[in-house]
C-alpha atoms as a PDB file:
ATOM      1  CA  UNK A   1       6.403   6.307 -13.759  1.00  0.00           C
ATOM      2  CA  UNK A   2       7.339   4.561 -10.377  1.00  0.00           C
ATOM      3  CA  UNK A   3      10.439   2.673 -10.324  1.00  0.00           C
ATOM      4  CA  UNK A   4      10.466  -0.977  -9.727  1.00  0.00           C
ATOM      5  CA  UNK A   5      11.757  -0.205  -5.940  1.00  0.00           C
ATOM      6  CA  UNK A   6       8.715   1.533  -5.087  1.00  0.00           C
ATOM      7  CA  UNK A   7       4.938   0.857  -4.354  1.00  0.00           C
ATOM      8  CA  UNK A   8       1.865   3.469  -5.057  1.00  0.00           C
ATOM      9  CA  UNK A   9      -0.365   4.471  -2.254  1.00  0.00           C
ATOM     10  CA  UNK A  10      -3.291   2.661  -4.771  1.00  0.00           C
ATOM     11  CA  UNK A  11      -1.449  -0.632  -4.717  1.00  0.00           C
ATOM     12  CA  UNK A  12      -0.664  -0.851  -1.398  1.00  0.00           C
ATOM     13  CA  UNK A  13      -4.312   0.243  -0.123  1.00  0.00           C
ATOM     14  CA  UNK A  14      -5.164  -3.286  -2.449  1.00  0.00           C
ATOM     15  CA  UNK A  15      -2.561  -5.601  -0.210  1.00  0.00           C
ATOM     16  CA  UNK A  16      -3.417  -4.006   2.887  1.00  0.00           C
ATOM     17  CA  UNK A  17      -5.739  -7.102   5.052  1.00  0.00           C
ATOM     18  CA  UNK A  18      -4.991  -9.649   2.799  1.00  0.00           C
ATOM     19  CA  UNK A  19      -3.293 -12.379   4.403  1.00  0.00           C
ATOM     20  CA  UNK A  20      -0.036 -12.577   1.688  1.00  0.00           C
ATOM     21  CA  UNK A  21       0.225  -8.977   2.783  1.00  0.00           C
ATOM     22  CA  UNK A  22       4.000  -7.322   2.806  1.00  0.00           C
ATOM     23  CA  UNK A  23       5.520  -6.754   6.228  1.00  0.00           C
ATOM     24  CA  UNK A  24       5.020  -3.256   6.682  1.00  0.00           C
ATOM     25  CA  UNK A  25       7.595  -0.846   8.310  1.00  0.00           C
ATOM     26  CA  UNK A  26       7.544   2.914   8.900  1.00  0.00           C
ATOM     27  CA  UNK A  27      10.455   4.679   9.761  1.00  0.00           C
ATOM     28  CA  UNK A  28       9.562   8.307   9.889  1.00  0.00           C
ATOM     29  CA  UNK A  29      11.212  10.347  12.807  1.00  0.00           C
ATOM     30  CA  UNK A  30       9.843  10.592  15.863  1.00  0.00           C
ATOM     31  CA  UNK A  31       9.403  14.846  14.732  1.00  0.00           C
ATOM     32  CA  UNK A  32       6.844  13.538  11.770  1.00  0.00           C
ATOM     33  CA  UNK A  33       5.280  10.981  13.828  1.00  0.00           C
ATOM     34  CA  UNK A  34       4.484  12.955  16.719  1.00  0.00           C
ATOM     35  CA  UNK A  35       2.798  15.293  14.098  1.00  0.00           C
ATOM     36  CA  UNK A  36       0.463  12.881  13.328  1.00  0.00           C
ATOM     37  CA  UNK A  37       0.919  10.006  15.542  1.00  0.00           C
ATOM     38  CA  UNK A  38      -0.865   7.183  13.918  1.00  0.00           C
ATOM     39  CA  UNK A  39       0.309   4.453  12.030  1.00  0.00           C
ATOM     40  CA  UNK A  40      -1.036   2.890   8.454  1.00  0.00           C
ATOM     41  CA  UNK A  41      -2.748  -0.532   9.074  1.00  0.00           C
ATOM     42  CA  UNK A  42      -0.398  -2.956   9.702  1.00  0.00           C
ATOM     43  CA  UNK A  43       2.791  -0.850  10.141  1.00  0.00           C
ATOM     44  CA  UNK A  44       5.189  -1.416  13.241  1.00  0.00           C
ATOM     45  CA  UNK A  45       7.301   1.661  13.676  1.00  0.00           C
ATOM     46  CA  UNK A  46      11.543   0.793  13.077  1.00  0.00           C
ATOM     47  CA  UNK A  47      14.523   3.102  13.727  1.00  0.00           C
ATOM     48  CA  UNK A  48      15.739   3.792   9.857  1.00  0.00           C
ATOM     49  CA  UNK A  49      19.388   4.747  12.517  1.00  0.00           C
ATOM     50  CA  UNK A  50      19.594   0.755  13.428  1.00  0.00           C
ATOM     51  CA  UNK A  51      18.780  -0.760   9.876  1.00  0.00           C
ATOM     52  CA  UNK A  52      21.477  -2.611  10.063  1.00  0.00           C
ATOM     53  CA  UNK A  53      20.939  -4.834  13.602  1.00  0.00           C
ATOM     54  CA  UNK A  54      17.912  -5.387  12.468  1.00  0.00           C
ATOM     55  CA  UNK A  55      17.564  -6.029   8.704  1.00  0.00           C
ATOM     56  CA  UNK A  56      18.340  -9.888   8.410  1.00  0.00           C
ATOM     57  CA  UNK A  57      15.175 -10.866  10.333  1.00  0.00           C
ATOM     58  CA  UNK A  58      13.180 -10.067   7.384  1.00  0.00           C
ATOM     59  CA  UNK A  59      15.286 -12.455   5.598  1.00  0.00           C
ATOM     60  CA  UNK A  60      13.183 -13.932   2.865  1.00  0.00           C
ATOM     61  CA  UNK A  61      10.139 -11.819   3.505  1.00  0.00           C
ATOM     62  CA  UNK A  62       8.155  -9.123   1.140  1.00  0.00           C
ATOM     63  CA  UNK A  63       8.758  -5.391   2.810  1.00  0.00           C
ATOM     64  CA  UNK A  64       7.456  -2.358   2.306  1.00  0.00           C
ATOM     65  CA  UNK A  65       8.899   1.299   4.041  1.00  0.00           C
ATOM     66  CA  UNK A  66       7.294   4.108   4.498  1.00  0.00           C
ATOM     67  CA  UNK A  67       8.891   7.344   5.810  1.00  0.00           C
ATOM     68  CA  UNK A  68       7.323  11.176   5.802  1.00  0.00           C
ATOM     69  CA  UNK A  69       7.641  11.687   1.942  1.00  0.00           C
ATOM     70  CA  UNK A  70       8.950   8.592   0.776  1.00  0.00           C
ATOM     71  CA  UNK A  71      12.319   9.854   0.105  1.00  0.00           C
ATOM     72  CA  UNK A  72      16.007   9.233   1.614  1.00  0.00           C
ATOM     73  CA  UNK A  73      14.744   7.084   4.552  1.00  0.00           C
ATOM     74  CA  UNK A  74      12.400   4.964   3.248  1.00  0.00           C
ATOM     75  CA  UNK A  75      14.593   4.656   0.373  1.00  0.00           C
ATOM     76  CA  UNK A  76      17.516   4.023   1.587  1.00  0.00           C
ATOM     77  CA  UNK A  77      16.052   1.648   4.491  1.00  0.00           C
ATOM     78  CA  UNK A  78      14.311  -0.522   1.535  1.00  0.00           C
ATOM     79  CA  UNK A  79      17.901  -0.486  -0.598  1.00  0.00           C
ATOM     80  CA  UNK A  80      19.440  -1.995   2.769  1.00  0.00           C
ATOM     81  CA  UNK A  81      17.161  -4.379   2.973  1.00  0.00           C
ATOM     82  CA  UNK A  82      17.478  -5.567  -0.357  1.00  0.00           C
ATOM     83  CA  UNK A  83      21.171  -5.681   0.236  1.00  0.00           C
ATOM     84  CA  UNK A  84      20.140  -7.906   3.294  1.00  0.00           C
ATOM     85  CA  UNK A  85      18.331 -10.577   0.574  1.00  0.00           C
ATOM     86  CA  UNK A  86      15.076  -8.817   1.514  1.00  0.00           C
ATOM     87  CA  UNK A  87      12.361  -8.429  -1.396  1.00  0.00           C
ATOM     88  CA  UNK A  88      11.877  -4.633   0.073  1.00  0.00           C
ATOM     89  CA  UNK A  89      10.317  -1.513  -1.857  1.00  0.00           C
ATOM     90  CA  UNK A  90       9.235   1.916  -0.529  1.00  0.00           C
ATOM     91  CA  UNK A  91       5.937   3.614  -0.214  1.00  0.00           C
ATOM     92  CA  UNK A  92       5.796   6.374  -3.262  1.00  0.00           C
ATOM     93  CA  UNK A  93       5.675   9.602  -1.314  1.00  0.00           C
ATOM     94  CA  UNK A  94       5.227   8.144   1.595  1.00  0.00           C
ATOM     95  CA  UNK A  95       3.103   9.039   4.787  1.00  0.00           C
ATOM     96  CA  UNK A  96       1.838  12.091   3.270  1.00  0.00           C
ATOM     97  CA  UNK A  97       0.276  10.752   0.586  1.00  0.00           C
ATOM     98  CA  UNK A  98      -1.370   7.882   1.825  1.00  0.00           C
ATOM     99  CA  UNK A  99      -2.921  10.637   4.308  1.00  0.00           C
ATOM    100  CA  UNK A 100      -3.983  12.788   1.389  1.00  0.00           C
ATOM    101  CA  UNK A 101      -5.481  10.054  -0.637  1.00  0.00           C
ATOM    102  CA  UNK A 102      -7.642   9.643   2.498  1.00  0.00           C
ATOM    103  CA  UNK A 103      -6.524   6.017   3.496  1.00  0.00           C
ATOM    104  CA  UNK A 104      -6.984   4.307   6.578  1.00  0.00           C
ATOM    105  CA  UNK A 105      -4.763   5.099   9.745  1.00  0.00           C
ATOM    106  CA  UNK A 106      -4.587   3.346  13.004  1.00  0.00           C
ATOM    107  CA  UNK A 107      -4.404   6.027  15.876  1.00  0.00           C
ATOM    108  CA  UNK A 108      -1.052   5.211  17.578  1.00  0.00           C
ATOM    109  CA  UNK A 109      -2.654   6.067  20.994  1.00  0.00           C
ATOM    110  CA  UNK A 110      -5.639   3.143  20.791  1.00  0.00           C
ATOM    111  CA  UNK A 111      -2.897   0.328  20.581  1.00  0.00           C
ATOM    112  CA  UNK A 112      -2.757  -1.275  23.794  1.00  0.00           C
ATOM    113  CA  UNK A 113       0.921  -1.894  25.445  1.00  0.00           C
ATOM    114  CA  UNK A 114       3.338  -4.454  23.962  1.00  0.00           C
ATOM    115  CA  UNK A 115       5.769  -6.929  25.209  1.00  0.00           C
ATOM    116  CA  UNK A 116       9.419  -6.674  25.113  1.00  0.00           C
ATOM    117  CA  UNK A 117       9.633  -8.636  21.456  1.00  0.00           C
ATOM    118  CA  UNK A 118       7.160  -5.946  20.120  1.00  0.00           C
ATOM    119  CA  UNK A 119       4.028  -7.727  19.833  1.00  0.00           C
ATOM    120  CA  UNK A 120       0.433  -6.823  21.392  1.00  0.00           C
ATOM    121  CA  UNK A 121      -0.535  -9.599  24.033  1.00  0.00           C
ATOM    122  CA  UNK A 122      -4.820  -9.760  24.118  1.00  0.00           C
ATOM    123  CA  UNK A 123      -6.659 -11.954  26.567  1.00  0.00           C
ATOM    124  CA  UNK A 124     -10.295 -13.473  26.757  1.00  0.00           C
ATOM    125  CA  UNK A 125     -12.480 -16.313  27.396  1.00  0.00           C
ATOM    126  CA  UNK A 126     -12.036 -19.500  25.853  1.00  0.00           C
ATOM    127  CA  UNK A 127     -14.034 -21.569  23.545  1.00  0.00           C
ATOM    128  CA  UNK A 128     -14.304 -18.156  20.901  1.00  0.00           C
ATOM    129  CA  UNK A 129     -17.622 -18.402  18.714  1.00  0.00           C
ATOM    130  CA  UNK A 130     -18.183 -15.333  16.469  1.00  0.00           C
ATOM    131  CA  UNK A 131     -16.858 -12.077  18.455  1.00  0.00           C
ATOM    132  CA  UNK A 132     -13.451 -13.733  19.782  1.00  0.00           C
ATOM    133  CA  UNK A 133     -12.370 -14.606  16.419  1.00  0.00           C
ATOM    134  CA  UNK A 134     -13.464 -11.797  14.315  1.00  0.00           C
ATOM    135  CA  UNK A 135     -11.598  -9.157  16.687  1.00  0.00           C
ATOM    136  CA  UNK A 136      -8.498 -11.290  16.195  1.00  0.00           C
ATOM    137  CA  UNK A 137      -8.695 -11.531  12.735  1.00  0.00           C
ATOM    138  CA  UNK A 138      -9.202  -7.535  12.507  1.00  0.00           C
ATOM    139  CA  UNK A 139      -6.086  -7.180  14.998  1.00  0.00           C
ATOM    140  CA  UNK A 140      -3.793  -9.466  12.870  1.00  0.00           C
ATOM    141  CA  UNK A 141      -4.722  -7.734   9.391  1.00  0.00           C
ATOM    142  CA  UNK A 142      -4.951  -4.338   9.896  1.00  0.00           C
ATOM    143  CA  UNK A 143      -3.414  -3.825  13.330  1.00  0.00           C
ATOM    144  CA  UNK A 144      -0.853  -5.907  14.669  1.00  0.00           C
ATOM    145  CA  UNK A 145       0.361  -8.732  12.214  1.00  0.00           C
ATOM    146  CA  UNK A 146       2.417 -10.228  15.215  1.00  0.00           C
ATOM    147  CA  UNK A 147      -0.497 -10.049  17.892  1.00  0.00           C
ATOM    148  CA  UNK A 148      -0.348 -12.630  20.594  1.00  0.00           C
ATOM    149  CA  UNK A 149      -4.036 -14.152  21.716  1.00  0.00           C
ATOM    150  CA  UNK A 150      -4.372 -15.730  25.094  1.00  0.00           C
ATOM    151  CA  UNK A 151      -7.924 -17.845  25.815  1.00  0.00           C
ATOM    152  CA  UNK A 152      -8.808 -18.335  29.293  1.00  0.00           C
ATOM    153  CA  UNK A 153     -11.276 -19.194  31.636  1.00  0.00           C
ATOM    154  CA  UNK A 154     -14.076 -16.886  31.828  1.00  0.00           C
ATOM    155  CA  UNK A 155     -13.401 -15.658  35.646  1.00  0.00           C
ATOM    156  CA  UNK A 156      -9.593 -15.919  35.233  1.00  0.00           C
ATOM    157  CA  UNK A 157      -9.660 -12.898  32.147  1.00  0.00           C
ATOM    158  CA  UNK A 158      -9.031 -10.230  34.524  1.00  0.00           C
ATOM    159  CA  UNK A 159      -6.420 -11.335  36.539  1.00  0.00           C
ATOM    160  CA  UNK A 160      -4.422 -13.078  33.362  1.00  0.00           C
ATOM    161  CA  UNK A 161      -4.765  -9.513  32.074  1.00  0.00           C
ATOM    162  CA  UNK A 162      -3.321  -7.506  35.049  1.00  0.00           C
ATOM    163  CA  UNK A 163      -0.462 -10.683  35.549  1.00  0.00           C
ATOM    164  CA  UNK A 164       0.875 -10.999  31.893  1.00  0.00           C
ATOM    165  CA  UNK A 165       0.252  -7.424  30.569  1.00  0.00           C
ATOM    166  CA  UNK A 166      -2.809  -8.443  28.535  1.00  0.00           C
ATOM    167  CA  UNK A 167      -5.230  -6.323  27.011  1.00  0.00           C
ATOM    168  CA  UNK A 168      -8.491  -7.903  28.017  1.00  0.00           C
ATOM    169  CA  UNK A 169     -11.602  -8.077  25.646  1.00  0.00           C
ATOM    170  CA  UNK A 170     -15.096  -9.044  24.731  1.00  0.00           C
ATOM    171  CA  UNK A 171     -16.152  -9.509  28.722  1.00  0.00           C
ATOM    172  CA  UNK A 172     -18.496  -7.268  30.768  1.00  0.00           C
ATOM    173  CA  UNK A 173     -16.615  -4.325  31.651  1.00  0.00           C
ATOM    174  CA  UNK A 174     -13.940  -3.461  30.066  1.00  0.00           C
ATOM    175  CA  UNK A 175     -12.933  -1.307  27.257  1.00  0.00           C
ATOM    176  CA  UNK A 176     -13.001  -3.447  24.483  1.00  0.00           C
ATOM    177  CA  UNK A 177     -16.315  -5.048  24.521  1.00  0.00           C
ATOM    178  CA  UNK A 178     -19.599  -4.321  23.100  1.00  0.00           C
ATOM    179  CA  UNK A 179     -21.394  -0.845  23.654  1.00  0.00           C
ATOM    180  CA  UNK A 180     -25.107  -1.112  23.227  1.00  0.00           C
ATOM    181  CA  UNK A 181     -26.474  -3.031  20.588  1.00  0.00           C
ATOM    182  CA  UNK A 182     -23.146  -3.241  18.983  1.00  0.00           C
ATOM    183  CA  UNK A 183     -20.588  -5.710  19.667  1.00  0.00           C
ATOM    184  CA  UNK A 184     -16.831  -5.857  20.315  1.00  0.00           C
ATOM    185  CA  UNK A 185     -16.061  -6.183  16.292  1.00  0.00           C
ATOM    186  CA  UNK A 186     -17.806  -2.954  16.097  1.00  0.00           C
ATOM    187  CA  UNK A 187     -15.698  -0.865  18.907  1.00  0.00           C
ATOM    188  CA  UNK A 188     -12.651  -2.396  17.503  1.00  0.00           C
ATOM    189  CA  UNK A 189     -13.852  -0.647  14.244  1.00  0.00           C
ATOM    190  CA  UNK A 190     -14.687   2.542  15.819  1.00  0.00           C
ATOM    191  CA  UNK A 191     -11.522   2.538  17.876  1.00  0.00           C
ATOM    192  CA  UNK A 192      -8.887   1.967  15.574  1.00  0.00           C
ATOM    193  CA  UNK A 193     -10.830   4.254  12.820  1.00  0.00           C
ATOM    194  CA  UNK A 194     -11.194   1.200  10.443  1.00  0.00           C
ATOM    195  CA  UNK A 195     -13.971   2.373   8.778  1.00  0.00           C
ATOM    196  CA  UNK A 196     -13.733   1.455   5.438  1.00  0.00           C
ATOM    197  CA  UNK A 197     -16.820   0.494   3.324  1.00  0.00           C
ATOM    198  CA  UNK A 198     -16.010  -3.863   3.459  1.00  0.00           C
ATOM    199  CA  UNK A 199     -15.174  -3.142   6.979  1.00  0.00           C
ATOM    200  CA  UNK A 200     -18.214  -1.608   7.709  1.00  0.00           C
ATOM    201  CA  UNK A 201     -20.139  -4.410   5.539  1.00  0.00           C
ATOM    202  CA  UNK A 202     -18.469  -7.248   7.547  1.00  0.00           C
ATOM    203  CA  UNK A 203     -19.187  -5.302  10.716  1.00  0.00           C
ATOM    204  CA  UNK A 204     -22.949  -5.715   9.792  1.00  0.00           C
ATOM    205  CA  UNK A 205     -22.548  -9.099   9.335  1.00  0.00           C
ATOM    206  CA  UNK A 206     -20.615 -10.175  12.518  1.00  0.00           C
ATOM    207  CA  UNK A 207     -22.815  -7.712  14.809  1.00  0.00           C
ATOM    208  CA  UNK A 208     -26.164  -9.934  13.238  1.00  0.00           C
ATOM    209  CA  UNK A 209     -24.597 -13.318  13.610  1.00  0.00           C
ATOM    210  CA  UNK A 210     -22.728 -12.539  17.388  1.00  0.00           C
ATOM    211  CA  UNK A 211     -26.164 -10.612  18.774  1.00  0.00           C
ATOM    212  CA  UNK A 212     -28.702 -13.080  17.648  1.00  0.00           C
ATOM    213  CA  UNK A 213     -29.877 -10.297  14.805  1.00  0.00           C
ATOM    214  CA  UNK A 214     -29.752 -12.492  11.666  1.00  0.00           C
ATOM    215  CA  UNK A 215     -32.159  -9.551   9.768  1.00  0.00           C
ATOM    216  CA  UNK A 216     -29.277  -6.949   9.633  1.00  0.00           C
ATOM    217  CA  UNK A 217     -27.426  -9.160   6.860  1.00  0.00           C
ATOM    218  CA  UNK A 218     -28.536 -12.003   4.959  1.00  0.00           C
ATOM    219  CA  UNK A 219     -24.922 -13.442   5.684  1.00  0.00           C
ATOM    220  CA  UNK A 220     -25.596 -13.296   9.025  1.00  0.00           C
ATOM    221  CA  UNK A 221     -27.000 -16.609   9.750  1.00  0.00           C
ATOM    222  CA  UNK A 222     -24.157 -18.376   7.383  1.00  0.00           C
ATOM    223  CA  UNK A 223     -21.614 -16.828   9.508  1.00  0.00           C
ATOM    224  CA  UNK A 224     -23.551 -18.674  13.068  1.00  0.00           C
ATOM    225  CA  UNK A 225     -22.990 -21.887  10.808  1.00  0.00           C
ATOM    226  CA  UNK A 226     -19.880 -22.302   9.727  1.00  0.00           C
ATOM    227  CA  UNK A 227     -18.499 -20.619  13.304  1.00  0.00           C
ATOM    228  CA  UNK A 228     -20.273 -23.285  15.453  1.00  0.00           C
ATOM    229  CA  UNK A 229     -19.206 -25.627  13.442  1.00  0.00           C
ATOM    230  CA  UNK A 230     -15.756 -24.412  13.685  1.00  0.00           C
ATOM    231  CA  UNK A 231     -15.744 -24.468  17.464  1.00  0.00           C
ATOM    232  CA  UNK A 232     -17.031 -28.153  17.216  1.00  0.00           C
ATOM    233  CA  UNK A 233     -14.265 -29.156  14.773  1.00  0.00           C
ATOM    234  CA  UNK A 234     -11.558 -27.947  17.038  1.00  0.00           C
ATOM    235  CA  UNK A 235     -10.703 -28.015  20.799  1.00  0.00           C
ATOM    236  CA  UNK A 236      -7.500 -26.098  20.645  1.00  0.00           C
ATOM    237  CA  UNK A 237      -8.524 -23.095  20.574  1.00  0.00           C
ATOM    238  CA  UNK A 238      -5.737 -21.224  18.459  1.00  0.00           C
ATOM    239  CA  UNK A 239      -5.933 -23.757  16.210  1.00  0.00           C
ATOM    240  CA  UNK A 240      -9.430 -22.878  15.460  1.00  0.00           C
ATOM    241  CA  UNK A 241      -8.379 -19.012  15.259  1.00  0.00           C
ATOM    242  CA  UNK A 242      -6.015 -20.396  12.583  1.00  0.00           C
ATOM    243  CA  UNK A 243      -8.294 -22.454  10.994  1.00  0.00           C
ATOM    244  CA  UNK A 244     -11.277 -19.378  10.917  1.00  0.00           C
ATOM    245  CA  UNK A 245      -8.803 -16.669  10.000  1.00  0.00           C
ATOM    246  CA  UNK A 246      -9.439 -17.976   6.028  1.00  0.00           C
ATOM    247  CA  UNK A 247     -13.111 -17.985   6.272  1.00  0.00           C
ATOM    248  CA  UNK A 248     -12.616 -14.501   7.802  1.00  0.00           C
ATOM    249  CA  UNK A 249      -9.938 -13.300   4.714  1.00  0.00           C
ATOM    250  CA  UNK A 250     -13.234 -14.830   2.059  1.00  0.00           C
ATOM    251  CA  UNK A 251     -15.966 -12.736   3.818  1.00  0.00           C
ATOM    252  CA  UNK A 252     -13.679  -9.269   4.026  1.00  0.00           C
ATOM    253  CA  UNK A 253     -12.732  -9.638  -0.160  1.00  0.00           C
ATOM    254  CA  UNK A 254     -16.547 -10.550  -0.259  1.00  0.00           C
ATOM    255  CA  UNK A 255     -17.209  -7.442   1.404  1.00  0.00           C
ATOM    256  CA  UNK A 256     -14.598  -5.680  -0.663  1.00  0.00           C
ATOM    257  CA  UNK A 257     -14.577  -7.011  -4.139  1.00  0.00           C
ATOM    258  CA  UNK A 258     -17.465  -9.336  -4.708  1.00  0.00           C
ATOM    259  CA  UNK A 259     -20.986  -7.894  -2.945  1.00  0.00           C
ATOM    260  CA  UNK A 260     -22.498  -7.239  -6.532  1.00  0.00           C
ATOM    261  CA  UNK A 261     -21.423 -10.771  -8.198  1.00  0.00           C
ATOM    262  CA  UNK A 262     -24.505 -13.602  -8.240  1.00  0.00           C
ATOM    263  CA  UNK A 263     -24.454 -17.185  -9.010  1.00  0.00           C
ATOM    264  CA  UNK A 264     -26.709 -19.366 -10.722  1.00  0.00           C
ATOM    265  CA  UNK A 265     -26.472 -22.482 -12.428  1.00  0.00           C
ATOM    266  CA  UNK A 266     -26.945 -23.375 -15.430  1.00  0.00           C
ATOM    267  CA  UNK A 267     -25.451 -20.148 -16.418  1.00  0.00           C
ATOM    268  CA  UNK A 268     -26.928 -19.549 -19.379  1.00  0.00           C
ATOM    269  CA  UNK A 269     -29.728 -21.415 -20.418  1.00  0.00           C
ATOM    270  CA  UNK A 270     -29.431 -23.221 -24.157  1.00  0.00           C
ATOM    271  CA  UNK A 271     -31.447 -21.783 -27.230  1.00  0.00           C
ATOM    272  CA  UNK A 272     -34.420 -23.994 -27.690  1.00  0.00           C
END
């Protein structure tokens, strides 16, 4: 039976892209991690050594720790935490067997530099439609909870990138755009080996309504809608990323949880 201090790899898998998600810490050592240097989605790597300098800015937040095997470190980190006020449990065997249940991992080496507080800085060009605020979304779920999004002139993208450290995307030429008939949602996908079933499903749906191919999903043209008229009901644009992230969070548990559920009304229809 797990104890009240820990988390299953099941339940955690559930929490994992929602936006009341846990802050998510691993702490394995740098031996396990180079092993197998990626990271579950959402996870910032912490040194279990420094707990204690760092504990108390999670005050009042939901944890979770994961180590190699979800033993003394992960353990012990969480019980610190908790000493710290911190609502902190530990990932049942840990690393390992969120690998072997054959759960998502984010390949440490596809996560562009970060800044000195830790965060991943991303740049494109203002006024986002479809692309530039699906690719954030993905980023702040399952990548990088603390991502930092700079919009900019169209011709300016390149050189805000090189001067502030940016990782540029969805513009001509650079890594993280669109390949083919795909578009930058897609590569992020591919990239950060996201591939999950509602993933993929949303995928569909972002590539039809950001290329102008409203056949590949039926939710396709709903999602042109309600993005233009987010970009018309806001000029600032981080306050429409804000705004957008919750339609966003209502198509993915669509994707997830909901694809086979139908509405009608009346219900039921009464007996003559």
């Amino acid at each position: 039976m797990t104890s009240p201090t820990e988390i299953t790899v099941q339940q955690l898998s559930r929490l994992i892209g929602l936006p009341g998600a846990p802050v998510l810490i691993d702490v394995r050592i740098d031996e396990d991690f180079d092993a197998d240097p990626s990271l579950i989605p959402g996870f910032h790597r912490r040194d279990y050594r420094l707990v204690q300098s760092w504990a108390k800015s999670f005050a009042g937040k939901s944890v979770v720790v994961s180590c190699q095997h979800g033993l003394k470190l992960s353990q012990g980190v969480a019980a610190w935490l908790r000493h710290e006020g911190v609502e902190a449990q530990s990932l049942e065997h840990g690393f390992v067997a969120w690998r072997e249940a054959g759960q998502l991992a984010v390949p440490m080496a596809k996560l562009p530099h970060r800044d000195n507080e830790g965060r991943t800085v991303w740049v494109t060009r203002a006024r986002p439609k479809i692309d530039r605020i699906a690719c954030p979304w993905l980023i702040k779920r399952f990548v990088d909870p603390t991502a930092v999004f700079l919009f900019v002139a169209p011709a300016e993208v390149p050189m805000v990138a090189e001067r502030f450290f940016a990782t540029p995307f969805d513009i001509d030429g650079v890594y993280w755009s669109h390949r083919g008939e795909t578009c930058t949602f897609d590569t992020m996908i591919e990239e950060f080996e996201l591939k999950s079933p509602a993933l993929l499903h949303l995928a569909k749906i972002v590539r039809g309504a950001d290329t102008a191919r409203l056949d590949l999903a039926p939710e396709a043209a709903g999602l042109v809608a309600a993005s233009l008229g987010y970009s018309r009901m806001f000029k600032n644009d981080l306050e429409q990323l804000d705004a957008a992230m919750v339609m966003y969070d209502a198509f993915y548990r669509w994707c997830r949880d909901a694809t086979g559920e139908t509405h009608n009304w009346p219900a039921t229809k009464s007996a003559s």
